[in-house]
Protein backbone atom coordinates (compact mmCIF):
# COMPACT_ATOMS: atom_id res chain seq x y z
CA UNK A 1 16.44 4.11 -13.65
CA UNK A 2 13.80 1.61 -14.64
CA UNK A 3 10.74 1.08 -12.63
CA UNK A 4 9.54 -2.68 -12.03
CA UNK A 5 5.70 -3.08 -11.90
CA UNK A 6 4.62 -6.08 -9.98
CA UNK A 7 1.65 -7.68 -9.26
CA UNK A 8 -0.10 -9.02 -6.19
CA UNK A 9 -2.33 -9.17 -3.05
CA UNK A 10 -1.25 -6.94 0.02
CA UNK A 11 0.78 -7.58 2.81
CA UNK A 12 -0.10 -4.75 5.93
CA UNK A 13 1.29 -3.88 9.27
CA UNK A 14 1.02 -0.46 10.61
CA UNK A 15 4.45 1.28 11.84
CA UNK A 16 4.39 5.11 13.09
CA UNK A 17 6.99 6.46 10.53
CA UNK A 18 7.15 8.94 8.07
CA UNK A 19 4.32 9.68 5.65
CA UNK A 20 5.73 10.31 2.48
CA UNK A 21 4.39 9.08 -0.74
CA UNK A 22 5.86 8.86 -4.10
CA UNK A 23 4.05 9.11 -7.24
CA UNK A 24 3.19 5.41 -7.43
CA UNK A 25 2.88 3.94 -11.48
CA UNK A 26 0.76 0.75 -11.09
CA UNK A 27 0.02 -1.60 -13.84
CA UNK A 28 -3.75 -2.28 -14.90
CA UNK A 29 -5.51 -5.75 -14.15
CA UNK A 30 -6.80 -6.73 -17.56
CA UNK A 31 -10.15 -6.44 -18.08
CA UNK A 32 -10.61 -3.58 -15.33
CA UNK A 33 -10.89 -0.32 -16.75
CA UNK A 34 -11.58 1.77 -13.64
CA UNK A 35 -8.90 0.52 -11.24
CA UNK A 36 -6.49 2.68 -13.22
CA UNK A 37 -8.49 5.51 -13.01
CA UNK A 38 -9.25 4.87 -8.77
CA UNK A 39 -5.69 3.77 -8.44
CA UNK A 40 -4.99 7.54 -9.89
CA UNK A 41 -7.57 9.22 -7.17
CA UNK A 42 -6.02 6.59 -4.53
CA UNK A 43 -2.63 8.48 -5.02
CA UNK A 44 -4.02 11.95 -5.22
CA UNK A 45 -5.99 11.87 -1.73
CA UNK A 46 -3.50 9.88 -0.01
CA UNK A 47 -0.83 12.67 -0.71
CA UNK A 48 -3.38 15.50 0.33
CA UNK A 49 -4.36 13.83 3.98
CA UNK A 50 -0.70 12.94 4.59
CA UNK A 51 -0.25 16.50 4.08
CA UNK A 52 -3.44 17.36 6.53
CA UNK A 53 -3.50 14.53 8.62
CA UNK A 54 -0.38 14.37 11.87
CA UNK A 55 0.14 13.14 15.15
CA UNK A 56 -1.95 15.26 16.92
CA UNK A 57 -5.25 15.52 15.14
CA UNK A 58 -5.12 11.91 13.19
CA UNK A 59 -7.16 10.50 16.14
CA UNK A 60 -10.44 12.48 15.81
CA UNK A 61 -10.16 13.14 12.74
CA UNK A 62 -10.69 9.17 12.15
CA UNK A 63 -13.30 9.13 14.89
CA UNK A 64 -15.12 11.83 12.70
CA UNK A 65 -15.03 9.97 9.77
CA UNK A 66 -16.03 6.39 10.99
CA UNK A 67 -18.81 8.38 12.78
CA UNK A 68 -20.03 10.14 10.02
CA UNK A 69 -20.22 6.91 7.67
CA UNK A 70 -24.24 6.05 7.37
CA UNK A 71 -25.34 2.91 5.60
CA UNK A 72 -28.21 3.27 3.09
CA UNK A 73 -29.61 0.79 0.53
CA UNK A 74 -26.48 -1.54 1.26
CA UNK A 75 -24.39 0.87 0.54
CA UNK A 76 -22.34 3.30 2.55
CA UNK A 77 -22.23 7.19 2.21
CA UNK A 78 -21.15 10.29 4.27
CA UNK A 79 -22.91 12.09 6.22
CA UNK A 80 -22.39 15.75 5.01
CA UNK A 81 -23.25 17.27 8.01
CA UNK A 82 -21.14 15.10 10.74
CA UNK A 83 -18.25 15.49 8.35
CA UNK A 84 -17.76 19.54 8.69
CA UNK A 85 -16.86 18.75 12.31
CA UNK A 86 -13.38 17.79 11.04
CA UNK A 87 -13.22 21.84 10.38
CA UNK A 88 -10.87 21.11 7.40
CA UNK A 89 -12.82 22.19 3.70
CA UNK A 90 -9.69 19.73 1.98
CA UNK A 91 -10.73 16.82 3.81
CA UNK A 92 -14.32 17.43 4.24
CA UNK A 93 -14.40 17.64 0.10
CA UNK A 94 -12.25 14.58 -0.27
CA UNK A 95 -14.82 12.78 1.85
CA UNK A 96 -18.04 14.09 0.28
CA UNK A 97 -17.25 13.15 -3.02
CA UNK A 98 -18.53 10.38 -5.51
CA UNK A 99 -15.43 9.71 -6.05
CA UNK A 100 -14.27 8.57 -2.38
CA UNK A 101 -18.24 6.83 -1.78
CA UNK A 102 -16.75 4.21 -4.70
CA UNK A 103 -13.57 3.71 -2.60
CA UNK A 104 -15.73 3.67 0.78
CA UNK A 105 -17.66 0.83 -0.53
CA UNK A 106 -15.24 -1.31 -1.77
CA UNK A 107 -13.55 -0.77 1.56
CA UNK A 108 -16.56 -2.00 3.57
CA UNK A 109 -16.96 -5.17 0.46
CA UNK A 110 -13.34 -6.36 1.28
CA UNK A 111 -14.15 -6.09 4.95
CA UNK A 112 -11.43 -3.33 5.52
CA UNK A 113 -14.22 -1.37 7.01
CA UNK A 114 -16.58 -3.89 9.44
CA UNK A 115 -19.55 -2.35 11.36
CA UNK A 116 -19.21 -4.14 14.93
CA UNK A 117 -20.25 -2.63 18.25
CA UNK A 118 -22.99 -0.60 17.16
CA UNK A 119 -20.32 1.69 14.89
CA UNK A 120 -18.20 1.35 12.10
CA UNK A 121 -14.09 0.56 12.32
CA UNK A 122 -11.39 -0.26 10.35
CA UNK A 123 -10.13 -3.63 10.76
CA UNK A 124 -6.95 -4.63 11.65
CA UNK A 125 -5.17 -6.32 9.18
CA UNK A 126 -1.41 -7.69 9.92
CA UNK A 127 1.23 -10.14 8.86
CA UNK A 128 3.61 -10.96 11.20
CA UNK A 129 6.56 -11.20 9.77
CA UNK A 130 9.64 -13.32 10.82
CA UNK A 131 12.59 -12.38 8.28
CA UNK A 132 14.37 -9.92 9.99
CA UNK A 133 14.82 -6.51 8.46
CA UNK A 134 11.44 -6.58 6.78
CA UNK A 135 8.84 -4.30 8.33
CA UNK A 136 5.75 -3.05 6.39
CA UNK A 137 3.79 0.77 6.83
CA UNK A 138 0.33 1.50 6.51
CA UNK A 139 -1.55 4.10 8.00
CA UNK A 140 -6.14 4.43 8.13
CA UNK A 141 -5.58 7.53 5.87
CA UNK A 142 -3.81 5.49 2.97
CA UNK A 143 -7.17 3.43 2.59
CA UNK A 144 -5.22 0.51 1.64
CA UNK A 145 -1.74 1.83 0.44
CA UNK A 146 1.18 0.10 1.99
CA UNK A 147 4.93 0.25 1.98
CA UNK A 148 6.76 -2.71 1.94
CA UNK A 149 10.58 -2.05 3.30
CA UNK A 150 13.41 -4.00 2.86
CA UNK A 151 16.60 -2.84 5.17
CA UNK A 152 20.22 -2.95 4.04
CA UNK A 153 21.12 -6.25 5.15
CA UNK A 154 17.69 -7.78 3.92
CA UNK A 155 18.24 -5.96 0.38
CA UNK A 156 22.08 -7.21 0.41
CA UNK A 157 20.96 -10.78 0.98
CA UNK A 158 18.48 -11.10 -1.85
CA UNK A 159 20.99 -9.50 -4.43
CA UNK A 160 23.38 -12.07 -3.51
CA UNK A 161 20.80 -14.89 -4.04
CA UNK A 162 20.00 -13.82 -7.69
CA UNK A 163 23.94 -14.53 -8.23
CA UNK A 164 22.75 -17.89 -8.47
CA UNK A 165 19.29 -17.40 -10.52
CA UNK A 166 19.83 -18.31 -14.67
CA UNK A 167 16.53 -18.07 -15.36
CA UNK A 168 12.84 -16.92 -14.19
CA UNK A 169 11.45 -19.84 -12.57
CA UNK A 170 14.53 -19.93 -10.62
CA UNK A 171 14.20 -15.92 -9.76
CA UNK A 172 10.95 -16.85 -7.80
CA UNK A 173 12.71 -19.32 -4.99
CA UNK A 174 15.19 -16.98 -4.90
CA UNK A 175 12.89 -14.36 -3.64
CA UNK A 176 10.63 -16.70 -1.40
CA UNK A 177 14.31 -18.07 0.03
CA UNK A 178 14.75 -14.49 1.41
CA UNK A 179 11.61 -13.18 2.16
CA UNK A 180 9.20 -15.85 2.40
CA UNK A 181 6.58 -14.08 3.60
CA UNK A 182 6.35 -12.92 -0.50
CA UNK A 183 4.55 -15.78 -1.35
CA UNK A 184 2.16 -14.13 -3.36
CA UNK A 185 4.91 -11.30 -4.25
CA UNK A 186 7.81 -13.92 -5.28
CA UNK A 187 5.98 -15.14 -8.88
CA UNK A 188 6.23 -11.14 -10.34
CA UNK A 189 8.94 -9.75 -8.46
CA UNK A 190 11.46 -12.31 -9.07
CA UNK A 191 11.05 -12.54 -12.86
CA UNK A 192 10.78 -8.72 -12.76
CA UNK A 193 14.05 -8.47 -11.09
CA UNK A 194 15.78 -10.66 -12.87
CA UNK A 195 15.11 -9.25 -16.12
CA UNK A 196 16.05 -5.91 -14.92
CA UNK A 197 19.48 -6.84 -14.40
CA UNK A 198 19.05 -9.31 -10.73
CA UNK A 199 22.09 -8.87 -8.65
CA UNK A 200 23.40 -5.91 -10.02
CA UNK A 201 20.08 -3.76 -11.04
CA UNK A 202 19.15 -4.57 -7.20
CA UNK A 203 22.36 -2.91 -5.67
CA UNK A 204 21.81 0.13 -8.09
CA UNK A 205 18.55 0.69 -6.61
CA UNK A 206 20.37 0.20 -2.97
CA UNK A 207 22.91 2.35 -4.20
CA UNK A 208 22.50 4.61 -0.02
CA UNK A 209 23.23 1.24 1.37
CA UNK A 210 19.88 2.05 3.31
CA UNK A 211 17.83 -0.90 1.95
CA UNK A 212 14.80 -0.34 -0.70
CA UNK A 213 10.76 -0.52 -0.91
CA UNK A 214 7.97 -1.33 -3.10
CA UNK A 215 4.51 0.19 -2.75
CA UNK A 216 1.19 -1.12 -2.89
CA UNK A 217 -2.35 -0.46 -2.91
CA UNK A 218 -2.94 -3.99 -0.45
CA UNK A 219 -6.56 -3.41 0.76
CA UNK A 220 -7.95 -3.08 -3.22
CA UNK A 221 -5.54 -5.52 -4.61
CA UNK A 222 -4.44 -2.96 -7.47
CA UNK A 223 -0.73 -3.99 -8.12
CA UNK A 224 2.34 -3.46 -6.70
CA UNK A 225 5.05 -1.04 -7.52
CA UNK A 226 9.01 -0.37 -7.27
CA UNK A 227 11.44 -0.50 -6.07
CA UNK A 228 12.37 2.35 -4.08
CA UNK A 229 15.46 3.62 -3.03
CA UNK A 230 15.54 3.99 1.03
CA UNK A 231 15.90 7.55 2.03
């Protein structure tokens, strides 16, 4: 099955679900090099603290972490020694390296991460959404990874408006008709879509009748990916 690559700017709102991750494929913004290669790191970590991060320890284990976050220079770093009160060697690494200080920063530059109240948090950031079947996941741990799901009926709906799309430009108020909380989505996924095949490449990727997703990495802005077929 072929995989559509969109572009775009994210859309979050947390939902306690399931914390799976696929292997996300995310095309490169020209003329940035490293995005690829953090995009790459993004996916790796995110799949390691879904594995190490539940229920029952997520809460201090984020209290740890904004608590050991120190701000030097302008810059933000972590603490080495408040972080081995986590007691976890896979997490305390992930957080300790070079690697994740690039990520922290551009966290706290896109004011994901604010310092208010004499400590650092992660700010809240949510669409509320009005079409009905679309609901969007995002959890601290991502660091800016979303899912964006579509449910049966929702998915159903916007393969029956592309019977009526003959071209690109008409792809994209097909989309925004459905879902117009895409506005930003609508101009890549609808062309994407409706080269792929439009009505009927969208009800082979809905082929469980349980709706679809796309993924994104919303906070950094580093493309969007899919879609998915509901599990």
């Amino acid at each position: 099955m072929k995989l559509i690559v969109l572009l775009g700017s994210g859309l979050l709102m947390a939902s306690p679900v399931s914390a799976t991750l696929p292997q996300v494929v995310v095309k490169q913004n020209e003329g940035s090099k490293t995005n690829n290669n953090e995009n790459g790191y993004l996916d790796k970590i995110t799949k390691i603290m879904s594995n190490e991060i539940n229920e029952k320890n997520q809460k201090q284990i984020k209290q740890i972490f904004l608590n050991s976050i120190v701000k030097e220079n302008d810059l933000l770093k972590i603490d080495s020694n408040k972080i081995k009160q986590m007691q976890n060697l896979k997490l305390e690494k992930i957080f300790s390296s070079k690697e994740f200080s690039s990520i922290l920063n551009e966290l706290y530059a896109s004011k994901s991460i604010v310092y208010q109240n004499n400590q650092f948090e992660f700010k809240n950031q949510k669409l509320l959404t009005t079409t009905r079947g679309l609901w969007i996941e995002t959890y601290w741990y991502w660091f800016g990874y979303c899912k964006l799901h579509l449910d049966n009926q929702l998915t159903t709906d916007l393969a029956d408006a592309f019977k009526e799309v003959y071209d690109p430009l008409g792809s994209i108020g097909a989309v925004l008709y459905i879902i117009p909380e895409f506005t930003t989505l609508a101009p890549t996924m609808g062309p994407a879509l409706f080269v792929y095949g439009g009505t009927g490449y969208i009800n082979s990727v809905n082929s469980l009748h349980k709706g679809i997703w796309f993924g994104t990495y919303g906070f950094l802005s580093f493309g969007w990916a899919g879609p998915w077929t509901e599990q």
